[in-house]
Protein backbone atom coordinates (compact mmCIF):
# COMPACT_ATOMS: atom_id res chain seq x y z
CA UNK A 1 36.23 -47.32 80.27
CA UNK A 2 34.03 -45.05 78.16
CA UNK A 3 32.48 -41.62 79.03
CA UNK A 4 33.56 -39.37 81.37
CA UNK A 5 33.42 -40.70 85.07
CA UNK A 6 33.33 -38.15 88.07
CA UNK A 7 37.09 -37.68 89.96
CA UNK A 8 36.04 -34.92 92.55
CA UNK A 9 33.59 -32.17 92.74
CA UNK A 10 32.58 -31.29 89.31
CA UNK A 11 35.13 -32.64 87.54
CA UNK A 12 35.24 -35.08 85.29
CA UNK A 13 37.52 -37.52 83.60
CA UNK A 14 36.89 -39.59 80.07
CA UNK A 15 39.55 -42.74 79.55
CA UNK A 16 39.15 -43.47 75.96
CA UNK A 17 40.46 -47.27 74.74
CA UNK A 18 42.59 -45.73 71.76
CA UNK A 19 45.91 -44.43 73.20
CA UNK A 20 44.63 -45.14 76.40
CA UNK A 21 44.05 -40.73 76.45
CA UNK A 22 42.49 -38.66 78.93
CA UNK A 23 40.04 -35.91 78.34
CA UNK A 24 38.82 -33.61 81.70
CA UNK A 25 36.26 -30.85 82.15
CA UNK A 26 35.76 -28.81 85.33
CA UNK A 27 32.52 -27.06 85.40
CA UNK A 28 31.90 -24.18 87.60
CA UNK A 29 29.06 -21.95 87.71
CA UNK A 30 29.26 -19.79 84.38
CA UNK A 31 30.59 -23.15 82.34
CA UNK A 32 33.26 -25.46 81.85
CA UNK A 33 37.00 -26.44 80.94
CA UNK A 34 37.83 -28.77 79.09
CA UNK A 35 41.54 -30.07 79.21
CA UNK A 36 42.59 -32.11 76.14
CA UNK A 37 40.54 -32.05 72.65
CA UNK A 38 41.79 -35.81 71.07
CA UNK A 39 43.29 -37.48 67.99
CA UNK A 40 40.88 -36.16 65.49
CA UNK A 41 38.29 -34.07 64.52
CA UNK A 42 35.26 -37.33 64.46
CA UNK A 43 36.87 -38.41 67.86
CA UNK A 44 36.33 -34.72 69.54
CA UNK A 45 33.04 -35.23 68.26
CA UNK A 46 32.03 -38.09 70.45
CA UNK A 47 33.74 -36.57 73.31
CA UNK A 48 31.54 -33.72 72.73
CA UNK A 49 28.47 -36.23 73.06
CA UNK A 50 29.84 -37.84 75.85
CA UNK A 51 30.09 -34.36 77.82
CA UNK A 52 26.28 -33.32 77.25
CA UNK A 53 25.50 -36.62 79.18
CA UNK A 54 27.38 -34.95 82.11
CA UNK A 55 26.71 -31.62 81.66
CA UNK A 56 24.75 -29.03 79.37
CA UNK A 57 26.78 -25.56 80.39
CA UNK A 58 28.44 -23.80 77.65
CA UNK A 59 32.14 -24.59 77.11
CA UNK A 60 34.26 -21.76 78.03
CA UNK A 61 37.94 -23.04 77.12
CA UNK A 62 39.82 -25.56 75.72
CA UNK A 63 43.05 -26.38 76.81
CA UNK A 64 45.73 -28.62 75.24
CA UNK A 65 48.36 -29.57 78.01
CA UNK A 66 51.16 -29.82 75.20
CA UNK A 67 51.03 -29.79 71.31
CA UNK A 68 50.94 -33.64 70.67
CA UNK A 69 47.87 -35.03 68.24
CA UNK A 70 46.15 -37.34 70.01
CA UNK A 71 45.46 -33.91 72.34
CA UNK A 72 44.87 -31.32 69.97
CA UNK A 73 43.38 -32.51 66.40
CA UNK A 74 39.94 -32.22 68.40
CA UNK A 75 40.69 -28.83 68.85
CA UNK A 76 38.26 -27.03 66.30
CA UNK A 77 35.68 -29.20 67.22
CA UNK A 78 35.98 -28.14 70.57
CA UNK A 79 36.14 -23.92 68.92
CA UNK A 80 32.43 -24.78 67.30
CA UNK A 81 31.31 -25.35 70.47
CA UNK A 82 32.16 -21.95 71.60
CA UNK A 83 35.69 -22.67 73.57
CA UNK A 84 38.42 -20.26 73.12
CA UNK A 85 41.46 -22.65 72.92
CA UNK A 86 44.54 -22.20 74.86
CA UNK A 87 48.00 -23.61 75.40
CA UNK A 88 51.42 -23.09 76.39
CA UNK A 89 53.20 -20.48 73.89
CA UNK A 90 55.49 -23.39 72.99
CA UNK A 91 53.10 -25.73 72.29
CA UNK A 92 51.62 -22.83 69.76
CA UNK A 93 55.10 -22.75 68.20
CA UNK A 94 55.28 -26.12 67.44
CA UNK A 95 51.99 -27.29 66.72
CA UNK A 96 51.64 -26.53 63.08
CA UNK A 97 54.71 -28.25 62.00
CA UNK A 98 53.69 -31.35 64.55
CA UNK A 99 50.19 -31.63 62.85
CA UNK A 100 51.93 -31.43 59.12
CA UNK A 101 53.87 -34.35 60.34
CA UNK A 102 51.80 -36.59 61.96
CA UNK A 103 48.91 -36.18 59.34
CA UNK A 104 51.44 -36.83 56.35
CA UNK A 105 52.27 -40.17 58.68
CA UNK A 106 48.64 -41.21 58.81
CA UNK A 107 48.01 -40.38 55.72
CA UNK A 108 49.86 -43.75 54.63
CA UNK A 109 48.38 -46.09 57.46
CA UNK A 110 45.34 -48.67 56.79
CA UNK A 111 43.65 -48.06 59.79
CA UNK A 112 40.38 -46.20 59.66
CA UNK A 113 41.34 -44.35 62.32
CA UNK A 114 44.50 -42.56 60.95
CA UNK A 115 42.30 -41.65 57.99
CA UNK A 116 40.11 -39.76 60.30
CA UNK A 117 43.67 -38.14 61.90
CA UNK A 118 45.12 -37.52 58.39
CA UNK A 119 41.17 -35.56 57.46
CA UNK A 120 41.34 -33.30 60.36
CA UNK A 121 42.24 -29.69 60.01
CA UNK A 122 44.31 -28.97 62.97
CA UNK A 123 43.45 -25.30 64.60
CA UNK A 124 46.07 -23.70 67.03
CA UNK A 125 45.02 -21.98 69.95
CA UNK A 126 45.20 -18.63 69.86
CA UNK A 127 45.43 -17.81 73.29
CA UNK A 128 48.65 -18.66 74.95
CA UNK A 129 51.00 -17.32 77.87
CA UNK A 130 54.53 -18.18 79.15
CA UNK A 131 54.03 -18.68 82.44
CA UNK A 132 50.47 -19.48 84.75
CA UNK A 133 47.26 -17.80 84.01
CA UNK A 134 44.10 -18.25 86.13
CA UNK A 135 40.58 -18.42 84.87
CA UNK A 136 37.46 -17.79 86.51
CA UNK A 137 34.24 -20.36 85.99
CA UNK A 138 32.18 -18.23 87.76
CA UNK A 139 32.40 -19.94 91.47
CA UNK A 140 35.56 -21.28 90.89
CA UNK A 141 38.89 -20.88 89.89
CA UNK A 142 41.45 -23.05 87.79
CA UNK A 143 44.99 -22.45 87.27
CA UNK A 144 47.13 -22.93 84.21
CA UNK A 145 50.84 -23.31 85.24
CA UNK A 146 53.59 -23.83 82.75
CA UNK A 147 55.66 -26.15 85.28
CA UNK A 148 58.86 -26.43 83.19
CA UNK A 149 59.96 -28.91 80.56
CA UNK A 150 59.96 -32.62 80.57
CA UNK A 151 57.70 -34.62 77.96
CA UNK A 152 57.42 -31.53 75.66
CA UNK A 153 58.71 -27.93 76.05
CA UNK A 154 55.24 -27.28 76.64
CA UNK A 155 53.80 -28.33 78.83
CA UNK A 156 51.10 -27.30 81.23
CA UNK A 157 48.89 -28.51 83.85
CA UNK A 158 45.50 -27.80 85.18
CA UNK A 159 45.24 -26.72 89.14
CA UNK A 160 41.56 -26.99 90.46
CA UNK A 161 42.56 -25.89 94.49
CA UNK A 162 39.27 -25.89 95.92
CA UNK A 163 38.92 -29.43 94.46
CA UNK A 164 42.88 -30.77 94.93
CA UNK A 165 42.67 -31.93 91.50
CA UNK A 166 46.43 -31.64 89.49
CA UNK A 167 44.95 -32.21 85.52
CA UNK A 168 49.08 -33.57 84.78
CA UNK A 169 48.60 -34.26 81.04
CA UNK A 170 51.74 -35.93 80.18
CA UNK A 171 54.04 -35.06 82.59
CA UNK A 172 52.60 -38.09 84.16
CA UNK A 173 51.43 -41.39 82.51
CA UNK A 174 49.87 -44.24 84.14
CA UNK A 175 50.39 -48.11 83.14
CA UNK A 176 48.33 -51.34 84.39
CA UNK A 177 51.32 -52.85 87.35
CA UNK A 178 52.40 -49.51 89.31
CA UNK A 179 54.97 -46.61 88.68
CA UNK A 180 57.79 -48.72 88.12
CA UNK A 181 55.91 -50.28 85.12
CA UNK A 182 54.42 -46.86 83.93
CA UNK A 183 56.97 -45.93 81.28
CA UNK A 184 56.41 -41.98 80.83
CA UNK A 185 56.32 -40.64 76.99
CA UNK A 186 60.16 -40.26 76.08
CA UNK A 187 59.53 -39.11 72.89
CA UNK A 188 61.76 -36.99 70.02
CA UNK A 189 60.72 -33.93 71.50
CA UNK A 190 61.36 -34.46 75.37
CA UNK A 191 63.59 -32.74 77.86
CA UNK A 192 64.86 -35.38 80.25
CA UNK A 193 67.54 -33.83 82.03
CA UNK A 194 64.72 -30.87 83.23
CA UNK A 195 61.79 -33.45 83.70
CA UNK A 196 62.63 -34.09 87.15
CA UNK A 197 62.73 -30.36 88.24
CA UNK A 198 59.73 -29.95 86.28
CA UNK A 199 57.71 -32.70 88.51
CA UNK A 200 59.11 -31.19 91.39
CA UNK A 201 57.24 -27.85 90.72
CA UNK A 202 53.74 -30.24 89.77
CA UNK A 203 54.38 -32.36 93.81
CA UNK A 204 54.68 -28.32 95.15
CA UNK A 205 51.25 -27.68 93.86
CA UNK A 206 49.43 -30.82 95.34
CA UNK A 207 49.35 -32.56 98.68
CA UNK A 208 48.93 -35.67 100.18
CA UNK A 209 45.37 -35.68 99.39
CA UNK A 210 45.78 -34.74 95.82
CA UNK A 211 43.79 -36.44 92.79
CA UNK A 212 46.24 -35.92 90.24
CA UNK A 213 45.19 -37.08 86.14
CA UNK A 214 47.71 -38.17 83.90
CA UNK A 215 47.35 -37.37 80.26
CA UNK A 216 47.26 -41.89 80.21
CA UNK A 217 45.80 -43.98 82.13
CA UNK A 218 43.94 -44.26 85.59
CA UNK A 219 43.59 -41.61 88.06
CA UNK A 220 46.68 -41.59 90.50
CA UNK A 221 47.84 -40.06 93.93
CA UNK A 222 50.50 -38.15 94.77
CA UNK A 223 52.98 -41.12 95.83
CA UNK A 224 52.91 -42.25 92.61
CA UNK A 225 53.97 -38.82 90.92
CA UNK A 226 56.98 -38.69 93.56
CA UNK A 227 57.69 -42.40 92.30
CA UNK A 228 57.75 -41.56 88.75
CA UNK A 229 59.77 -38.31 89.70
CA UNK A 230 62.63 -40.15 90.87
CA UNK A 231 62.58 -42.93 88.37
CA UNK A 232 63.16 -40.09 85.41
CA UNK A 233 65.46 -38.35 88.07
CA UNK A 234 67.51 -41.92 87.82
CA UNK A 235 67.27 -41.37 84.07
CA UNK A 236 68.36 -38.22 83.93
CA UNK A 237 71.69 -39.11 86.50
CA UNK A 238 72.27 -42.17 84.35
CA UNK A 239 72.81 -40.13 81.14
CA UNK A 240 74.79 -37.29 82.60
CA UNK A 241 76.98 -39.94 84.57
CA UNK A 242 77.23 -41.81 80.77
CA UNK A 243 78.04 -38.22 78.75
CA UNK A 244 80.36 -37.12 81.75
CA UNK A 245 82.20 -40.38 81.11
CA UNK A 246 82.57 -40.23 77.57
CA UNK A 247 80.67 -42.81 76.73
CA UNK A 248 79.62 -42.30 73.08
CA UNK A 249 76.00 -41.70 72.84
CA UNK A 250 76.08 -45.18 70.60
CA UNK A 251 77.38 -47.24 72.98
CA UNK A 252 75.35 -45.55 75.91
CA UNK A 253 72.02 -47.40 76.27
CA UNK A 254 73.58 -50.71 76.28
CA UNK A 255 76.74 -49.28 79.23
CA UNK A 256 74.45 -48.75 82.42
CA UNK A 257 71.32 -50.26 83.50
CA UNK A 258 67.87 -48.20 83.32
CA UNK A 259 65.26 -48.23 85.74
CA UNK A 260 62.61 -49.12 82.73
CA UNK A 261 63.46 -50.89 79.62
CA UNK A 262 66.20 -50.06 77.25
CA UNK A 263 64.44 -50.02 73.89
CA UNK A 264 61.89 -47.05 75.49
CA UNK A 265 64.72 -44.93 76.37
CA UNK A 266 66.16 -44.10 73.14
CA UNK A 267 65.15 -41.34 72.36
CA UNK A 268 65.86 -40.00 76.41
CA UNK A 269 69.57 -40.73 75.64
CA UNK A 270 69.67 -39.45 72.52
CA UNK A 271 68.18 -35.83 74.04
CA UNK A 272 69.64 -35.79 76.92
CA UNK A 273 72.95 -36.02 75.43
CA UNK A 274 72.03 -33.03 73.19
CA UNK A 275 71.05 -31.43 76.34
CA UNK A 276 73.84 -31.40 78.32
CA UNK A 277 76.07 -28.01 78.59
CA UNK A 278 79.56 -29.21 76.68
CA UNK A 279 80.92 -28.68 80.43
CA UNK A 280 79.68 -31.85 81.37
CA UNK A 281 80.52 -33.60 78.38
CA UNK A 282 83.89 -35.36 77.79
CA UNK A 283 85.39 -36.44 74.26
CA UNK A 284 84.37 -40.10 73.50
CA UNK A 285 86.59 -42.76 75.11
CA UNK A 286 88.55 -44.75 72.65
């Protein structure tokens, strides 16, 4: 799917082949919103193109719904357009060092691509909050909630309530064969044990109606988000049953079985273990 494809009123949702990432704009009367800036600089550009096909009112903000490159190196792109750029103090935090990383890393690849992600001069928003903020697009409002932690320890997601649109970014990913199938991004900088709670807070600001986006993939409803919920609550159970045990984090993926597969839960384990409170951590058994 290319260019941005109409999800409810006014707003609109681009699924774009590499990463399988998400970019959405809500226009309202004085402008728009665009959530999610992409993996580089000549990338943000075409999204740029592909929103004047859509829509020629000026962009207002840009919001990143966590710190992660493939939704932020499009984000001065995005400034040149006019959008002050926003995030998730967190995401602010950790953003510079992220971008130093991930553009040494590409630096080294072969793929075109990369080079264009290793170019790009990454700018960090400069308006952030702790919290939820609400903006006005002139007939409309959108809300900006900080739901908790779970992929990153910033993350945020877009509420459009006159639409029912949740904008989920990564707290939710979607996978071709269903929620059981759609891994969610356990990556080195995720907070499993608090992901669960966190979705909990996103299913208390939708309803059964609810178009919800996830940072990947198609468009979903809210059954699947309480799906996904529970499989990361299983997750979460698993490791705290494992650490409660004293089961060395070593021997831990391979001593239970995991409601997705065991070589994309890594780095879960390996966090959630560090997450735990010592309380509910025994010594190792031997």
């Amino acid at each position: 799917m290319s260019g941005f494809n109409e999800v409810a009123d006014r707003i609109w949702v681009a699924r774009y082949p590499w990463l399988d990432v998400n970019v959405s704009v809500v226009a309202g009367g004085a402008g728009l919103l665009v959530l999610d800036t992409q993996a580089s600089a000549d990338l943000a550009r075409g999204v740029v193109a592909d929103l004047r096909r859509v829509s020629g009112l000026p962009v207002l903000w840009a919001v990143n719904s966590h710190e992660h490159w493939d939704h932020t190196f499009g984000n001065g792109v995005l400034q040149a357009e006019g959008a002050e750029l926003i995030c998730h103090e967190r995401a602010a935090e950790t953003l510079p060092a992220h971008a130093a990383q991930v553009r040494a890393a590409a630096a080294e690849e072969d793929d075109p691509r990369y080079a264009a992600v290793a170019a790009t001069e990454v700018v960090v928003p400069g308006r952030t909050f702790s919290s939820a903020i609400a903006l006005d697009l002139g007939d409309r409002y959108v809300e900006l909630v900080h739901p908790g932690r779970g992929h990153t320890g910033g993350d945020l997601v877009v509420r459009v309530p006159d639409a029912d649109v949740v904008l989920a970014g990564d707290l939710v990913e979607q996978a071709e064969g269903g929620p059981e199938e759609s891994v969610p991004g356990f990556g080195e900088d995720c907070y499993p044990m608090d992901w669960p709670l966190t979705l909990d807070t996103v299913l208390g600001l939708s309803t059964s109606a609810t178009v919800v986006v996830p940072g990947h993939g198609a468009v979903v409803d809210r059954e699947f988000v309480e799906v996904q919920r529970n499989t990361i609550g299983i997750v979460a159970e698993t490791i705290r049953d494992l650490a409660t045990r004293g089961i060395p984090l070593d021997d831990a993926p391979a001593a239970a079985e995991w409601p997705y597969p065991r070589e994309r839960l890594t780095q879960a384990v390996r966090r959630g273990y560090e997450q735990l409170p010592r309380s509910q951590k025994r010594l190792p058994l031997v």
